[in-house]
C-alpha atoms as a PDB file:
ATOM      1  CA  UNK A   1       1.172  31.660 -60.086  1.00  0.00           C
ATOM      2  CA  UNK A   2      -2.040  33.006 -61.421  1.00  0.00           C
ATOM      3  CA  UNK A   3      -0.401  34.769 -64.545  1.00  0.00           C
ATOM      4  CA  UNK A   4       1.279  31.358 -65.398  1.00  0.00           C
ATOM      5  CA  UNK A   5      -1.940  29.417 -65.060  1.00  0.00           C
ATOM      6  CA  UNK A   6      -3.462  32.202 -67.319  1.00  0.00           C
ATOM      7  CA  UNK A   7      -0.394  32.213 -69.861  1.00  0.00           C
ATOM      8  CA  UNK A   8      -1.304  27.899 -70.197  1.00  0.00           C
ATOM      9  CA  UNK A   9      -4.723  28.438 -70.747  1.00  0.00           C
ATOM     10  CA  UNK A  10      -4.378  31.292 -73.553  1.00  0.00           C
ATOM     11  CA  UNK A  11      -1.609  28.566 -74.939  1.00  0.00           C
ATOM     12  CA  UNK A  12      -4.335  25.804 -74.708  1.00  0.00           C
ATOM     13  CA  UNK A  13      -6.864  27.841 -76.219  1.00  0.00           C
ATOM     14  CA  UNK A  14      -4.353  28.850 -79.136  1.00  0.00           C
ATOM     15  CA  UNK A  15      -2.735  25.272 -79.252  1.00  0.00           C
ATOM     16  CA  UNK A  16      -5.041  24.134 -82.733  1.00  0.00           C
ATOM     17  CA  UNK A  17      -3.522  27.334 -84.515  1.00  0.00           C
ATOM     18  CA  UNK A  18      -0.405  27.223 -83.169  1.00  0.00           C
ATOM     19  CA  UNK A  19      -0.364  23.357 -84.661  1.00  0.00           C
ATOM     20  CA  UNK A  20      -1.676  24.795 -88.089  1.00  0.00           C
ATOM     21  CA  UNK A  21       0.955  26.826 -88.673  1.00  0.00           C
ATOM     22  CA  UNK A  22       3.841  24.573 -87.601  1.00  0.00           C
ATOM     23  CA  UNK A  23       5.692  22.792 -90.789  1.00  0.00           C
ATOM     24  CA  UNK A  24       4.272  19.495 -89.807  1.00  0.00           C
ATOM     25  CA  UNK A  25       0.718  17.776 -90.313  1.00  0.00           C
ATOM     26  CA  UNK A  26      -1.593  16.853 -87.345  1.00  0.00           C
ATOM     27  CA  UNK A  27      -1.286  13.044 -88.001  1.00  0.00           C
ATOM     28  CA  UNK A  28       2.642  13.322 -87.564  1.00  0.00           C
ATOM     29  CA  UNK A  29       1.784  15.434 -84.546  1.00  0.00           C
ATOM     30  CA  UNK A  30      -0.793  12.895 -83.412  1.00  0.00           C
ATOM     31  CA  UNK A  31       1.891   9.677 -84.145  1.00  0.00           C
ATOM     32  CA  UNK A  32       4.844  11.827 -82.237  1.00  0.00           C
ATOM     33  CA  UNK A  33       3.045  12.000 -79.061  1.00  0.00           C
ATOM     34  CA  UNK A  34       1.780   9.027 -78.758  1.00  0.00           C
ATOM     35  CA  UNK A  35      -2.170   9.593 -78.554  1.00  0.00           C
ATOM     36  CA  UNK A  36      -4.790   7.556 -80.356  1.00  0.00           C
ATOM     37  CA  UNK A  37      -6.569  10.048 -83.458  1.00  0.00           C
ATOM     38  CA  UNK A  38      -9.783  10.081 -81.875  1.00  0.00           C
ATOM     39  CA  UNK A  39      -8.500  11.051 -78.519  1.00  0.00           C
ATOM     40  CA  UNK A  40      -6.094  14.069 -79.848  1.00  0.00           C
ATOM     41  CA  UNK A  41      -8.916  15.078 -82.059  1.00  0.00           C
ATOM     42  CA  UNK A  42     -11.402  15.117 -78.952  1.00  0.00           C
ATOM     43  CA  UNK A  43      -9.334  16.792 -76.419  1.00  0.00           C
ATOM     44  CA  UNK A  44      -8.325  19.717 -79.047  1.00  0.00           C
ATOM     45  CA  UNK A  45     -11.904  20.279 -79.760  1.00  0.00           C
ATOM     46  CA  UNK A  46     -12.346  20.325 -76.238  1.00  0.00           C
ATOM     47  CA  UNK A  47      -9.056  21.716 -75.243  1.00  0.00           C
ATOM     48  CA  UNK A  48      -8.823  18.499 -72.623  1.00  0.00           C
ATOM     49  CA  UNK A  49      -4.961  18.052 -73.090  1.00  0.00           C
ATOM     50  CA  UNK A  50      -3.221  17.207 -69.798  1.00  0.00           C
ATOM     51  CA  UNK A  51       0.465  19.385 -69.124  1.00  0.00           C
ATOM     52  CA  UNK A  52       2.270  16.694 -70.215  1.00  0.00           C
ATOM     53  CA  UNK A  53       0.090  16.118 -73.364  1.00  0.00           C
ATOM     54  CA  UNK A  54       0.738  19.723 -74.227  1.00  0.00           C
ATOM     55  CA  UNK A  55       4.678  19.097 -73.388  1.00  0.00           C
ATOM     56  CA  UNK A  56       4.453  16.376 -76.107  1.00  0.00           C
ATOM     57  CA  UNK A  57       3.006  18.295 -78.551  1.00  0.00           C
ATOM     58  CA  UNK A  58       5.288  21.811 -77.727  1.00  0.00           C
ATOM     59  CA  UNK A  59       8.081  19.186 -78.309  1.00  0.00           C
ATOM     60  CA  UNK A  60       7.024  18.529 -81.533  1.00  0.00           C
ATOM     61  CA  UNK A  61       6.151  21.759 -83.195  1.00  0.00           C
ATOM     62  CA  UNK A  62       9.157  23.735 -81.375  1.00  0.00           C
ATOM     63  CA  UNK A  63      11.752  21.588 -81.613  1.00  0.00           C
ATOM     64  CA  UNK A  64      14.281  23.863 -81.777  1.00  0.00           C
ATOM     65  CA  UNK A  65      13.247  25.481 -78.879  1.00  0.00           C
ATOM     66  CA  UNK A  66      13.072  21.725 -77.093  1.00  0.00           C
ATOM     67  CA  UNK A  67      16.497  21.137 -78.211  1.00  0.00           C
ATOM     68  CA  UNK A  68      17.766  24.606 -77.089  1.00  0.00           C
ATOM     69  CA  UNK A  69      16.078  23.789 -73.315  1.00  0.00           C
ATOM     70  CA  UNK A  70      17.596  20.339 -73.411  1.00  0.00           C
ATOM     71  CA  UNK A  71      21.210  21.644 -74.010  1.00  0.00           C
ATOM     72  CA  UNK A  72      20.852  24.506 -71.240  1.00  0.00           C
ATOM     73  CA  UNK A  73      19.478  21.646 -68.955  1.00  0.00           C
ATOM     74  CA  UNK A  74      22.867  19.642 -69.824  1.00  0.00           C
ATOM     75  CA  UNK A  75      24.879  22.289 -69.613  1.00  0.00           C
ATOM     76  CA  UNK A  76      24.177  23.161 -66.071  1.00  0.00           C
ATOM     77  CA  UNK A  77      24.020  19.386 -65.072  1.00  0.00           C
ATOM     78  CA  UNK A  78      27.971  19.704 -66.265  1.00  0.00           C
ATOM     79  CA  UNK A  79      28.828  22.740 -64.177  1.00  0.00           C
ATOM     80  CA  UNK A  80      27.116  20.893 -61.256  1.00  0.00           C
ATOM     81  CA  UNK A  81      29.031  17.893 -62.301  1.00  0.00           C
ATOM     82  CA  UNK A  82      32.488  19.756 -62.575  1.00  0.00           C
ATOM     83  CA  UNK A  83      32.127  21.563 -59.279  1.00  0.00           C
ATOM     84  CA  UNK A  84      31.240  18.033 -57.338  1.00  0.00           C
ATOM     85  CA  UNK A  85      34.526  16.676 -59.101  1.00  0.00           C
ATOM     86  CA  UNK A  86      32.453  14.270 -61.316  1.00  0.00           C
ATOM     87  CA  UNK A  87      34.684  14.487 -64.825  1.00  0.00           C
ATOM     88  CA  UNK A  88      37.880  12.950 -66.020  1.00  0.00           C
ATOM     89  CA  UNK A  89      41.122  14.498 -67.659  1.00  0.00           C
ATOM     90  CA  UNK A  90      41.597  14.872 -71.356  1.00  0.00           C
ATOM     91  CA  UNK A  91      43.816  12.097 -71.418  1.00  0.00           C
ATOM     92  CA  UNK A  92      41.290   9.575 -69.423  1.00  0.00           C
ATOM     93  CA  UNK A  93      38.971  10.492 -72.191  1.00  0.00           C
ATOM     94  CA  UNK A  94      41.478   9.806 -75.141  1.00  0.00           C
ATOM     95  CA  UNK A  95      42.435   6.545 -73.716  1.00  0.00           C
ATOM     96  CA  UNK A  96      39.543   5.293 -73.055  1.00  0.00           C
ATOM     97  CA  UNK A  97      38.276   6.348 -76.986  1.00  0.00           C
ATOM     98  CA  UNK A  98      41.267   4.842 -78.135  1.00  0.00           C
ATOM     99  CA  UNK A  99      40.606   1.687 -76.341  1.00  0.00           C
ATOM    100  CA  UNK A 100      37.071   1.433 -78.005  1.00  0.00           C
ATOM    101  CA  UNK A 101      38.367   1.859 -81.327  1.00  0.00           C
ATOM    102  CA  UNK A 102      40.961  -1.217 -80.873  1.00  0.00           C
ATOM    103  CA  UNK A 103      37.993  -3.486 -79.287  1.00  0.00           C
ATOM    104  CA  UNK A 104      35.951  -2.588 -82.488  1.00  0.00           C
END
């Protein structure tokens, strides 16, 4: 536990470069997470962001990496899914797309 709250901080501490070399400009970073500019710019010079503040902003300036955590995170939800017998049948599915496509 100790090397993972050490890993955050050095992230925290790093977080203003790490933003500075991402492709996108603190005031998109600032509008993406939600924080007023005078708060964002107080808690980076003061490295005061909460986890989830730092979440937001990892989000933003690795979204690959977000998306690529997302779609692990979905696919084991579906293997949990398939093995408690929550899915339906190929054919379900093509009904039921075919049956949206006549209501439309």
């Amino acid at each position: 536990m100790i090397a993972e709250i050490l890993t955050y901080k050095k992230i925290v501490s790093e977080i203003d470069d790490l933003m500075n070399k991402s492709p996108y400009k603190k005031s998109y970073i600032i509008e993406q997470c939600g924080l007023p500019e005078a708060s964002f710019y107080r808690k980076l010079k003061t490295l005061a962001f909460t986890a989830d503040e730092m979440l937001s902003i990892a989000k933003v300036i690795s979204p690959e990496e977000h998306f690529m955590m997302e779609l692990q995170a979905d696919i084991e939800q579906g293997k949990i899914d398939f093995k408690d017998g929550k899915y339906i049948s190929h054919e379900e599915m093509v009904k039921r797309i075919k049956g949206r496509v006549k209501n439309k």
